[in-house]
Protein backbone atom coordinates (compact mmCIF):
# COMPACT_ATOMS: atom_id res chain seq x y z
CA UNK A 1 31.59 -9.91 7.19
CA UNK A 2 32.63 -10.96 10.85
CA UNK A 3 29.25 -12.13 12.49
CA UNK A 4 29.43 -13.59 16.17
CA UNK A 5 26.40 -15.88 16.99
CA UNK A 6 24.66 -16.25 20.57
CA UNK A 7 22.76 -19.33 20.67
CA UNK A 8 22.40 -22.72 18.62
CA UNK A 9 18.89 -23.56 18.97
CA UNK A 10 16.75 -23.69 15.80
CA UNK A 11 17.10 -20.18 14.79
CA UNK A 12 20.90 -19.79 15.59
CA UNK A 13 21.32 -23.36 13.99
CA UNK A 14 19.64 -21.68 10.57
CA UNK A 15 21.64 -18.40 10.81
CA UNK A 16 25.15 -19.88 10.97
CA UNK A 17 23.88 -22.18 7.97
CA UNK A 18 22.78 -19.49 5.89
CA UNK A 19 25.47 -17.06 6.82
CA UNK A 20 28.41 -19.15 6.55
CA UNK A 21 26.79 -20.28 2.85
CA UNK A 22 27.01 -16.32 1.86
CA UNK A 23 30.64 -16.47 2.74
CA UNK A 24 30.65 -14.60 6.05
CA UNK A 25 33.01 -15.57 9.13
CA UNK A 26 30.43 -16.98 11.64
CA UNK A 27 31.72 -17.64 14.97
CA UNK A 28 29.19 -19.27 17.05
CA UNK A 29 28.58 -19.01 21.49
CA UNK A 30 27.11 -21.60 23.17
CA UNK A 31 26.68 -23.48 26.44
CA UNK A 32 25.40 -26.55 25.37
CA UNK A 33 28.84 -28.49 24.16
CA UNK A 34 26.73 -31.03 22.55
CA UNK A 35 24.62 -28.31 20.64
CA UNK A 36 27.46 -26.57 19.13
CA UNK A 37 29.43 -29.19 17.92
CA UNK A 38 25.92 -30.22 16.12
CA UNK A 39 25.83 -27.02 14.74
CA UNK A 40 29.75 -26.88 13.90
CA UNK A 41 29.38 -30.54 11.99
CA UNK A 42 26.96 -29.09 9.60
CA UNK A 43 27.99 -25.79 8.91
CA UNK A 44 31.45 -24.05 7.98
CA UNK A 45 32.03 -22.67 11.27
CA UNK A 46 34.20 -22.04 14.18
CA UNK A 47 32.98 -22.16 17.89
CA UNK A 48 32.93 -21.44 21.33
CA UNK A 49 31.65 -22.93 24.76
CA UNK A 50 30.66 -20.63 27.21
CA UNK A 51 27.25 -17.66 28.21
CA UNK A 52 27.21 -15.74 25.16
CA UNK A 53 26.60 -12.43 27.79
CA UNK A 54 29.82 -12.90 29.63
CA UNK A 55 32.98 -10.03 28.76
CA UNK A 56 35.34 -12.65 28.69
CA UNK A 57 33.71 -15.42 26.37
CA UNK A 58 32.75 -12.54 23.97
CA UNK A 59 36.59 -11.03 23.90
CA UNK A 60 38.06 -14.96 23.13
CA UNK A 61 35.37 -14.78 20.26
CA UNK A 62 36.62 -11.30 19.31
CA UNK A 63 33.28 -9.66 19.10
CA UNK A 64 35.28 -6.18 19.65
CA UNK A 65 35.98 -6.62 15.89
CA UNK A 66 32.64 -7.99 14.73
CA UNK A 67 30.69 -6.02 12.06
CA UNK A 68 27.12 -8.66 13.40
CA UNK A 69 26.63 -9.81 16.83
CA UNK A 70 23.36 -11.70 16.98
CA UNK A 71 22.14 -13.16 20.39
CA UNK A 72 19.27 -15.40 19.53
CA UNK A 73 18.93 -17.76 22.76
CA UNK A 74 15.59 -18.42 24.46
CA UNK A 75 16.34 -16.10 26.90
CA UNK A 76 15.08 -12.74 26.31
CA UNK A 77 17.13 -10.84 28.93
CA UNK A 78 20.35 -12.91 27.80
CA UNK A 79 19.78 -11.71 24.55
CA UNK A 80 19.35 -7.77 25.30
CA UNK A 81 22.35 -8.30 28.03
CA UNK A 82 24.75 -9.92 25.62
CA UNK A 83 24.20 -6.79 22.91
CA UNK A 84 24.17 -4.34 25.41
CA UNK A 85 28.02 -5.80 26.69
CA UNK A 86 28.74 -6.31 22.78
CA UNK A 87 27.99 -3.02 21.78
CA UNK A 88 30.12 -1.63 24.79
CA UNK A 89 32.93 -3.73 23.55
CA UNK A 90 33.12 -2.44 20.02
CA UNK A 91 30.61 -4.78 17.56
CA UNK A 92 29.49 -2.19 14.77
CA UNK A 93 25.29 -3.92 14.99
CA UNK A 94 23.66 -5.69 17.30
CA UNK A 95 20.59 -7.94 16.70
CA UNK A 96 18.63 -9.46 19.77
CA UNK A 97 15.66 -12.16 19.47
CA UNK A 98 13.40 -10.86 21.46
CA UNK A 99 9.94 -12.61 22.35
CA UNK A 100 8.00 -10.75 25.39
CA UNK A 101 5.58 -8.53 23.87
CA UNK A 102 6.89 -5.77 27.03
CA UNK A 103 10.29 -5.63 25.70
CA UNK A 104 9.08 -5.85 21.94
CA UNK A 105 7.35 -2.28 22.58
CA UNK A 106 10.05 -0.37 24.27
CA UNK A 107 12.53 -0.88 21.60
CA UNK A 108 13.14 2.97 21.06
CA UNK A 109 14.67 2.80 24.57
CA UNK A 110 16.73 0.21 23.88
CA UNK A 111 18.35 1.49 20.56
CA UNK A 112 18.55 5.01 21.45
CA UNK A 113 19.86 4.41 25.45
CA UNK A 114 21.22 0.84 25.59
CA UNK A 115 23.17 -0.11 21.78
CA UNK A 116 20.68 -2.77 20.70
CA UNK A 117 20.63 -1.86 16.63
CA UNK A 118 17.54 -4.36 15.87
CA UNK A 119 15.49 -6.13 17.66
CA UNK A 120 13.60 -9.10 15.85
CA UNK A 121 10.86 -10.86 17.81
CA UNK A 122 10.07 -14.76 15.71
CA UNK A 123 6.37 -14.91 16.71
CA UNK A 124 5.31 -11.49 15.88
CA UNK A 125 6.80 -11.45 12.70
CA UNK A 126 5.09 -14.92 12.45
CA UNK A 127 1.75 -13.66 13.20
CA UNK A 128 2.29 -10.50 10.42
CA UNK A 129 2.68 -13.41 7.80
CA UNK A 130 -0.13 -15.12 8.74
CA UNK A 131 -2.19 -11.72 8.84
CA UNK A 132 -0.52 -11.97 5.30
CA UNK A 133 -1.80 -14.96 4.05
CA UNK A 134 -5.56 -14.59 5.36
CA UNK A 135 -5.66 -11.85 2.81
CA UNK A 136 -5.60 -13.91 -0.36
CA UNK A 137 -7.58 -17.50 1.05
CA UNK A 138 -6.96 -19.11 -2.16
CA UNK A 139 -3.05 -18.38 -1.34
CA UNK A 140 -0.49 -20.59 -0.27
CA UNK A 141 2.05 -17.76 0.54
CA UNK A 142 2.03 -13.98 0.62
CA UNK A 143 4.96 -11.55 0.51
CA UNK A 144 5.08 -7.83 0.83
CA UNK A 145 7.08 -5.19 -0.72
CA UNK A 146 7.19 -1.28 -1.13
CA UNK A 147 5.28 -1.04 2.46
CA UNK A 148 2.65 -3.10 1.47
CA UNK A 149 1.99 -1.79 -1.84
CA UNK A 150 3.45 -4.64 -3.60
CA UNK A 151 2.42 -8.36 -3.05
CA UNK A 152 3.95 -11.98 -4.37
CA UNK A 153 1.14 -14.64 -4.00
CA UNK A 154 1.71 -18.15 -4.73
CA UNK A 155 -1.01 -20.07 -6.38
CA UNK A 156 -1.48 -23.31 -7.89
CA UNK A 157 -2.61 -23.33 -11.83
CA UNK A 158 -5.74 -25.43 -11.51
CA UNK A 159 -6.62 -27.87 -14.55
CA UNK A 160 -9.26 -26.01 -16.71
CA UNK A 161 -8.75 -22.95 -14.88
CA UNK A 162 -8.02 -19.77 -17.22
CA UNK A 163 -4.26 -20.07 -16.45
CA UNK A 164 -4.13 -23.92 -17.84
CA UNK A 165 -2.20 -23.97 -21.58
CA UNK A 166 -1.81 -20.06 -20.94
CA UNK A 167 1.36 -18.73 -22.95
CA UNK A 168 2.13 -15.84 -20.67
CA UNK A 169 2.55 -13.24 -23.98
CA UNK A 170 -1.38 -13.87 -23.86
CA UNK A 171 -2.31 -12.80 -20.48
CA UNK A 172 -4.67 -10.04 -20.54
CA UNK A 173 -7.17 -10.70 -17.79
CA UNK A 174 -6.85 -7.53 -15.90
CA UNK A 175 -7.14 -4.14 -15.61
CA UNK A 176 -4.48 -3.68 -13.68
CA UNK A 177 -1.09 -5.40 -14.67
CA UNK A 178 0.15 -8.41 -13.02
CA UNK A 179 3.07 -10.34 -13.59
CA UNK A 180 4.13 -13.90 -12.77
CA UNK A 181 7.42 -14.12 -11.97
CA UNK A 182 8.42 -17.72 -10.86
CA UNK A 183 7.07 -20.97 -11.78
CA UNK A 184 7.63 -24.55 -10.18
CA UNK A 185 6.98 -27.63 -12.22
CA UNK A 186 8.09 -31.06 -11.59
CA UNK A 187 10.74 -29.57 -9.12
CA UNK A 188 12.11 -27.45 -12.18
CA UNK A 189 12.15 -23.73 -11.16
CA UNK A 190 11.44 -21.36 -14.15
CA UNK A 191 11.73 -17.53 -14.46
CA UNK A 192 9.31 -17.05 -17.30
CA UNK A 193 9.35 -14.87 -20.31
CA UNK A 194 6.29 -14.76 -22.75
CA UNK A 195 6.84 -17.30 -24.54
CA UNK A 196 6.35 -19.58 -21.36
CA UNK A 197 3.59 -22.05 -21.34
CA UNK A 198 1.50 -22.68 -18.24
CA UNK A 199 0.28 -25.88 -17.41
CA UNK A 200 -1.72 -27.76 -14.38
CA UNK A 201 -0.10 -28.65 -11.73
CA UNK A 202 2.22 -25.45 -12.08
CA UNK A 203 3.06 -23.48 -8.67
CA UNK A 204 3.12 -19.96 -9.53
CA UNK A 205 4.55 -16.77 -7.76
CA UNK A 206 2.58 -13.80 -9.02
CA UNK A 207 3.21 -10.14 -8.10
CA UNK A 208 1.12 -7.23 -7.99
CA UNK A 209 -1.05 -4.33 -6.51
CA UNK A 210 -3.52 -5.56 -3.96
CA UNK A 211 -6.38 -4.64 -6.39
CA UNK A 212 -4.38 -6.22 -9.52
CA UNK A 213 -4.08 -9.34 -7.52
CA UNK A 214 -7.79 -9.22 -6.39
CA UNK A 215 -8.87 -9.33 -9.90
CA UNK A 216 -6.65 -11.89 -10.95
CA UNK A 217 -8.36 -13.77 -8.43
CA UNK A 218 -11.64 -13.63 -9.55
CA UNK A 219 -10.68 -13.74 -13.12
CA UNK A 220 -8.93 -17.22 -12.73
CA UNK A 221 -11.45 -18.52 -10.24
CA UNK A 222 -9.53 -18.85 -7.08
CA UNK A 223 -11.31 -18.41 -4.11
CA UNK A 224 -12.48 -15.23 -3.25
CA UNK A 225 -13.76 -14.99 0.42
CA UNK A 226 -13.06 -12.65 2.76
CA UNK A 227 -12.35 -14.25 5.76
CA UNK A 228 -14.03 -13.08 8.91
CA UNK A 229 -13.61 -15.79 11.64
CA UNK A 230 -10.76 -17.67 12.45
CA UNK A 231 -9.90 -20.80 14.84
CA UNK A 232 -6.70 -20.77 16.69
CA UNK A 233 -5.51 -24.45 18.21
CA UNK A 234 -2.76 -23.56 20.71
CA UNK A 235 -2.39 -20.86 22.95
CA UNK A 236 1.28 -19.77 21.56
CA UNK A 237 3.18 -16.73 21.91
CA UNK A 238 2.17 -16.31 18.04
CA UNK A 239 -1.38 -16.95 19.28
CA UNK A 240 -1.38 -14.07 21.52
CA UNK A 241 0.14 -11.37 18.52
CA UNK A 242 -2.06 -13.09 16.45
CA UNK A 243 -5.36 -12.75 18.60
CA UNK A 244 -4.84 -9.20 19.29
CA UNK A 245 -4.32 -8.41 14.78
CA UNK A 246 -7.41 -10.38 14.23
CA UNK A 247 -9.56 -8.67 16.79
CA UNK A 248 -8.90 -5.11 15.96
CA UNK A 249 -9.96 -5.83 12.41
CA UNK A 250 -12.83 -7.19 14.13
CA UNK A 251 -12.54 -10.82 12.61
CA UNK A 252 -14.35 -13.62 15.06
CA UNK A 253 -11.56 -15.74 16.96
CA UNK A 254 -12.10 -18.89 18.69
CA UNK A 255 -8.93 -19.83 20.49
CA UNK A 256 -8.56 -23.90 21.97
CA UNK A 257 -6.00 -24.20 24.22
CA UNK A 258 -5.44 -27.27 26.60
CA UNK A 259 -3.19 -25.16 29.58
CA UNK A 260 -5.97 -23.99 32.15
CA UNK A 261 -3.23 -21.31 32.98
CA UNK A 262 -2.74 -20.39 29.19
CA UNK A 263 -6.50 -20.38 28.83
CA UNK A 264 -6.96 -17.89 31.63
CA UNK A 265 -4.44 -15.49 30.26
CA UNK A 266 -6.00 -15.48 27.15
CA UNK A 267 -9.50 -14.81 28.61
CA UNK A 268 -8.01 -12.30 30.77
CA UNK A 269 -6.11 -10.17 28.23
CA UNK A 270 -8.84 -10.60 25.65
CA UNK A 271 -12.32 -10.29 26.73
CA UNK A 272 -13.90 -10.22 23.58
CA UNK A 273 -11.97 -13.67 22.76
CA UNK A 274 -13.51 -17.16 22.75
CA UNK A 275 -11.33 -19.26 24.66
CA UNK A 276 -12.16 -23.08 25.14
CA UNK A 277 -10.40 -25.35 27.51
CA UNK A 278 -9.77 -28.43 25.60
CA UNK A 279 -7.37 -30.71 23.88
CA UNK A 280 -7.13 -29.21 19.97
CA UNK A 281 -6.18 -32.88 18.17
CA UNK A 282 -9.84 -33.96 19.41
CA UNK A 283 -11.59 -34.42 16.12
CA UNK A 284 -14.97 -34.34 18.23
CA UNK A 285 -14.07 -31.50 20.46
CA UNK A 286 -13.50 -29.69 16.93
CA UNK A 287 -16.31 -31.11 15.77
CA UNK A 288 -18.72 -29.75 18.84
CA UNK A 289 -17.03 -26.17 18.36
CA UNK A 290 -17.79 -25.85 14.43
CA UNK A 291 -14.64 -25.90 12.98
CA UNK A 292 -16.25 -26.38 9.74
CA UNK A 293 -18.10 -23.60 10.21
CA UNK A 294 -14.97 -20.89 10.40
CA UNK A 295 -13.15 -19.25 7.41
CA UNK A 296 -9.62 -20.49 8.67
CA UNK A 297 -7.80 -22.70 10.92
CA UNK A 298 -4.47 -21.57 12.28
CA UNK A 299 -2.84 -24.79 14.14
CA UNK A 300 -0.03 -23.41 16.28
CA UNK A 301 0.82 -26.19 18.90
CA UNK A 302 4.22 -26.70 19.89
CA UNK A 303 4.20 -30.14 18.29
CA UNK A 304 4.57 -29.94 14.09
CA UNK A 305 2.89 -33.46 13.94
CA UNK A 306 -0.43 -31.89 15.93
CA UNK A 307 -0.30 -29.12 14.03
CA UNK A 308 0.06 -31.66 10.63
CA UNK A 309 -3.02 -33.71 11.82
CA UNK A 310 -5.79 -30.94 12.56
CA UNK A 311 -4.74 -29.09 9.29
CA UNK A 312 -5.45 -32.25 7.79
CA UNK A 313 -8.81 -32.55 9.59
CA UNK A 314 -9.92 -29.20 9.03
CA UNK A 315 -9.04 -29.27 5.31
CA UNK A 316 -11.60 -32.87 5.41
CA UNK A 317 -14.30 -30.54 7.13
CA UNK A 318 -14.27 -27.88 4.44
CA UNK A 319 -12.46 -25.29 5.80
CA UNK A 320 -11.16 -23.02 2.93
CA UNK A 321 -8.21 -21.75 4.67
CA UNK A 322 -5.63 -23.76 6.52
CA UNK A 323 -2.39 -22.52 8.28
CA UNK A 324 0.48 -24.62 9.61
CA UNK A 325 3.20 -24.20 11.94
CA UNK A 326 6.11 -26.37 11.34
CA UNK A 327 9.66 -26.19 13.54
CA UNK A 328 11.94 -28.80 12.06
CA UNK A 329 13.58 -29.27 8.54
CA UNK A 330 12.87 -32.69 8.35
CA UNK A 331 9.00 -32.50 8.50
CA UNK A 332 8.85 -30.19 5.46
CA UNK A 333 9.54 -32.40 2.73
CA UNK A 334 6.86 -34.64 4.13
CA UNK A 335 4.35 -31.70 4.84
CA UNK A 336 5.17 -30.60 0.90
CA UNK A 337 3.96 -34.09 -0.40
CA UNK A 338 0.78 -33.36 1.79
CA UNK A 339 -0.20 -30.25 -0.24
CA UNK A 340 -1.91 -28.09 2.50
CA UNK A 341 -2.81 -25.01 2.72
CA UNK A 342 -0.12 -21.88 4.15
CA UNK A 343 3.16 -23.44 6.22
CA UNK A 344 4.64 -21.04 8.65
CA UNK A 345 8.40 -21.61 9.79
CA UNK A 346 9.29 -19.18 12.38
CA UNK A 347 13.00 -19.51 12.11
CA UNK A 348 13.02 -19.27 8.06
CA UNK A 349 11.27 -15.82 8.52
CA UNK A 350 13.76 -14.81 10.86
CA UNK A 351 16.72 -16.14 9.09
CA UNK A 352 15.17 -14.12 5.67
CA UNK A 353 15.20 -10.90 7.77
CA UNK A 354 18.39 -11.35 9.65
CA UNK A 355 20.01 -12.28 6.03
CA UNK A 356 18.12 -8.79 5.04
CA UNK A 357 20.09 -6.89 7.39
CA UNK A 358 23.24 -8.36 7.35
CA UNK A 359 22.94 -7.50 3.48
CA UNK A 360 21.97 -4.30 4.01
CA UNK A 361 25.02 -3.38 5.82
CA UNK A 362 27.49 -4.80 2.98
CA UNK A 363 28.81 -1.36 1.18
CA UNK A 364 26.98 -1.03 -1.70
CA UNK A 365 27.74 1.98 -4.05
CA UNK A 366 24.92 1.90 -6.42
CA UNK A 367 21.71 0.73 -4.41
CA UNK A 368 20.46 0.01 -0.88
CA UNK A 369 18.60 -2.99 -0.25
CA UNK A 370 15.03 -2.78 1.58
CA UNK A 371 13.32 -5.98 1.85
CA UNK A 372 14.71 -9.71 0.55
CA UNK A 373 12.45 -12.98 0.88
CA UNK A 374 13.25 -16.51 -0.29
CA UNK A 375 10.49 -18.35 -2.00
CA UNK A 376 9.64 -21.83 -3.11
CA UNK A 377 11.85 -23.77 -1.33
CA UNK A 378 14.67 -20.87 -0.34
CA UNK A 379 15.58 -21.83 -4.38
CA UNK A 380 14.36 -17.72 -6.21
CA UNK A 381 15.31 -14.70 -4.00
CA UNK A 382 12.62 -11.98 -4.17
CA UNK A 383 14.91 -8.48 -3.67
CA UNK A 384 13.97 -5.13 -2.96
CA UNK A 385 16.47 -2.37 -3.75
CA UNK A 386 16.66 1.17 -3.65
CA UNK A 387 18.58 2.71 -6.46
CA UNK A 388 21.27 5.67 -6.06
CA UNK A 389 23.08 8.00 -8.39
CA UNK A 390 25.91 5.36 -8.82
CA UNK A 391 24.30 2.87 -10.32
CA UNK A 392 25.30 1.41 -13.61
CA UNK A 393 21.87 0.07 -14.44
CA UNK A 394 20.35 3.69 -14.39
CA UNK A 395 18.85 5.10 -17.54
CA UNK A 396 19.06 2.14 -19.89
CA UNK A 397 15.82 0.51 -21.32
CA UNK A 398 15.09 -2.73 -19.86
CA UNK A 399 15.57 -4.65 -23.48
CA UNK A 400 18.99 -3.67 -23.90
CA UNK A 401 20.31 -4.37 -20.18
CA UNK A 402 22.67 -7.26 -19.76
CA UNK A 403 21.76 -8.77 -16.73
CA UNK A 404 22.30 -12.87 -14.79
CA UNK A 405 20.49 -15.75 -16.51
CA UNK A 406 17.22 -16.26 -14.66
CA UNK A 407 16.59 -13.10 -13.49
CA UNK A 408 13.38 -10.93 -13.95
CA UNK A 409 13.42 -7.11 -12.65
CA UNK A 410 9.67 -7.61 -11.46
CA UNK A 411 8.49 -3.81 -10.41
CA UNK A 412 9.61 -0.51 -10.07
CA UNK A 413 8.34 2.00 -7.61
CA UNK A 414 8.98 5.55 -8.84
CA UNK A 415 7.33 8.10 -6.39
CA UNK A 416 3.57 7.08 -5.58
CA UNK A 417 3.56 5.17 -9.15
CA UNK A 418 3.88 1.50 -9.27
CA UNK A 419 5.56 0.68 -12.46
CA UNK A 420 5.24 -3.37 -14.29
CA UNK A 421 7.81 -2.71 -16.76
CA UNK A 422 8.14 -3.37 -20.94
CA UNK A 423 11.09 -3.37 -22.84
CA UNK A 424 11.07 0.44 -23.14
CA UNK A 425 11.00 1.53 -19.37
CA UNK A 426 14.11 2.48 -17.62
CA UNK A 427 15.19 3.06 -13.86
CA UNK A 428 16.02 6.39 -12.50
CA UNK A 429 17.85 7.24 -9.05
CA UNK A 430 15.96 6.99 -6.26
CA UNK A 431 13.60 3.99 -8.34
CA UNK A 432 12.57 1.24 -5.59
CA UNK A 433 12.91 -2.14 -7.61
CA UNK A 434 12.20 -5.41 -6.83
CA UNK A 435 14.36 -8.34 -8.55
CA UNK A 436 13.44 -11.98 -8.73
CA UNK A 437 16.20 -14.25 -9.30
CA UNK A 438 17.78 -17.69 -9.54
CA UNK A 439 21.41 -16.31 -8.61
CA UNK A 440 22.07 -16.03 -4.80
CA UNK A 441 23.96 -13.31 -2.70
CA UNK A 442 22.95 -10.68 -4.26
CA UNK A 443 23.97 -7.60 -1.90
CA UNK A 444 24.02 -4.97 -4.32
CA UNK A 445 21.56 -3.94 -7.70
CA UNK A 446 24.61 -3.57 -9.94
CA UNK A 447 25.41 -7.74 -9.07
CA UNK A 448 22.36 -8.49 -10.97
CA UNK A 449 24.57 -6.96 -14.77
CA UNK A 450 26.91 -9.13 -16.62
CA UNK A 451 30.39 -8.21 -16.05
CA UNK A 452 32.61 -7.32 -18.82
CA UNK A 453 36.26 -8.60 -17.92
């Protein structure tokens, strides 16, 4: 596909990275001459100086014959301008990054009167995945499927916990099936069968209903707490979406931010909110306001070392749930080798549902896809489809479908029914199904079966 970028910053820097590496044109707009020829050095592809909004920069980057023009500057307005003159041009979608919570909640307007196809807004979606996570405490990572009926939790297999020496054909635990789908050991990335072996140390991705995945919890002694009072260090945007999830489900929030203006629009726009003016990398400030006394600690200063330092703090305090914002590639390998808790990256959530669209509008005969998340490392894709009439993989038991090496067809939705299949079960049109795989690109269902030349 033809996709025209606005924007090299950190998200725009990921998208033309990830796009290019799926073997789409990427053209990329921006001001900064020094930025894009970063961008340009580490990614396959061509670009273009100029404001991304302007007629005449987006006709030399022929966005009147782009199938994807994403504007994903820092600038709000830029954004919605440059897909507004896109769309009036002739791009078939337009995506903007949009980031003020007033423009966020008239996007009906803008798609119905104004040609903006999607609007995506980084810290929102940010603060739905931390929402996410503070589900399942003992979690490091949470991702939904099937609106939220279907969930893939990662968990570590403890040593002498039930999972330790577990050969998966021996998994019986719960009521309700559950299936583990992905396994990381020793930087080795396995998709299981039953014969698999489970062993300390493993990282595990494990799928399943809410109430499957709540029993599996307290059958393989994870921590089971509900949490109901969180402490927020840094007044971010994904603070303020954040606050105002946690109060309606009436969880306690404690929010230290060290802006006196911040502070007072915090206390302002949420009077029920318990806002302290203070510096959140003092231990002792922490210390006076009981961090060790709340369920979770979500560190979302601007700075990923900050944020590093008081997850490490809180996790010394007791705190059984720790969330950290990082920014920058090069910090994760290091914050990996730390081992905490839940790591948010903004721009890897956006990039996954960008990718998701762009996907989405491929042609694909046989199956539509819904939903698409990269786990442990961006290494297993997580992929839900929707099947139609044309696909090949309809109707055929499980057992005697040829599909890609490392690939595990996790769930099927069939009406209301949630479906962990044997052997025996098949798919049927209209079937929602969620694939976890090793191969990458996937845009269609039917790319998951072995071709026969």
């Amino acid at each position: 596909m033809r996709i025209v970028i606005v924007g090299a910053g950190k998200v725009g820097e990921a998208l033309c990275r990830d796009l290019s590496d799926e073997g789409n044109d990427i053209v990329l707009i921006e001001e900064d001459q020094f930025r894009l020829e970063h961008v340009m050095d580490v990614s396959d592809i061509t670009g273009i100086v100029g404001n991304g909004a302007s007629y005449d920069v987006q006709m030399e980057a022929s966005v009147d014959k782009a199938d994807i023009f994403l504007a994903v500057t820092e600038a709000d307005e830029l954004n919605i301008i440059a897909c507004i003159v896109a769309k009036k041009i002739g791009a078939v979608n337009t995506i903007a990054r949009v980031r003020n919570p007033d423009y966020s909640r008239n996007m009906t307007f803008l798609k119905d009167n104004l040609g903006v196809s999607f609007m995506i807004n980084p810290e929102e979606e940010s603060a739905v995945d931390i929402m996410n996570s503070l589900k399942y405490p003992s979690a490091y990572s949470v991702d939904n499927f099937m609106n939220n009926k279907v969930n893939m939790v990662q968990f570590d297999v403890e040593k002498n916990s039930p999972l330790d020496n577990l050969r998966l054909r021996d998994f019986h635990m719960t009521t309700e099936k559950v299936l583990i789908c992905a396994v990381l050991r020793d930087d080795e990335i396995t998709i299981p069968d039953g014969n698999f072996i489970l062993k300390a140390g493993d990282k595990i991705h494990v799928t399943g209903t809410q109430r499957g995945l709540k029993e599996f919890i307290i059958k393989c002694n994870y921590e089971n707490g509900i949490v109901k009072s969180v402490m927020i260090i840094g007044g971010s945007r994904i603070a303020f979406y954040l606050v105002e999830r946690l109060l309606e489900k009436r969880i306690r929030v404690k929010l230290i931010e060290q802006s006196e203006e911040r502070a007072a629009i915090f206390a302002e726009r949420f009077p029920s909110l318990e806002v302290i003016l203070g510096d959140g990398t003092d231990q002792e400030l922490l210390l006076e306001e009981g961090i060790d006394r709340f369920d979770a600690v979500v560190s979302l200063t601007g700075i990923d070392e900050e944020n590093i330092i008081i997850s490490m703090f809180a996790i010394t305090e007791g705190v059984p749930k720790n969330i950290t914002k990082i920014n920058r590639n090069f910090v994760k390998p290091i914050v990996d080798k730390l081992e905490l808790d839940t790591i948010i990256t903004p721009k890897k959530i956006i990039a996954d549902k960008i990718i998701r669209f762009v996907r989405s509008r491929i042609n694909s005969k046989g199956s539509s896809l819904e939903n698409f998340r990269r786990i442990i490392g961006g290494k297993v894709e997580a992929i839900h489809f929707t099947l139609k009439k044309d696909s090949k993989a309809l109707n055929i038991p499980l057992k005697d479908l040829k599909t890609v090496p490392n690939l595990l067809i996790a769930c099927i939705k069939r009406g209301s029914e949630i479906i962990y299949p044997g052997g025996n079960d098949v798919m049927k049109k209209g079937d929602e199904v969620l694939v976890v795989t090793k191969t990458k690109y996937i845009d269609e269902f039917d790319d998951i079966l072995v071709r026969h030349e």
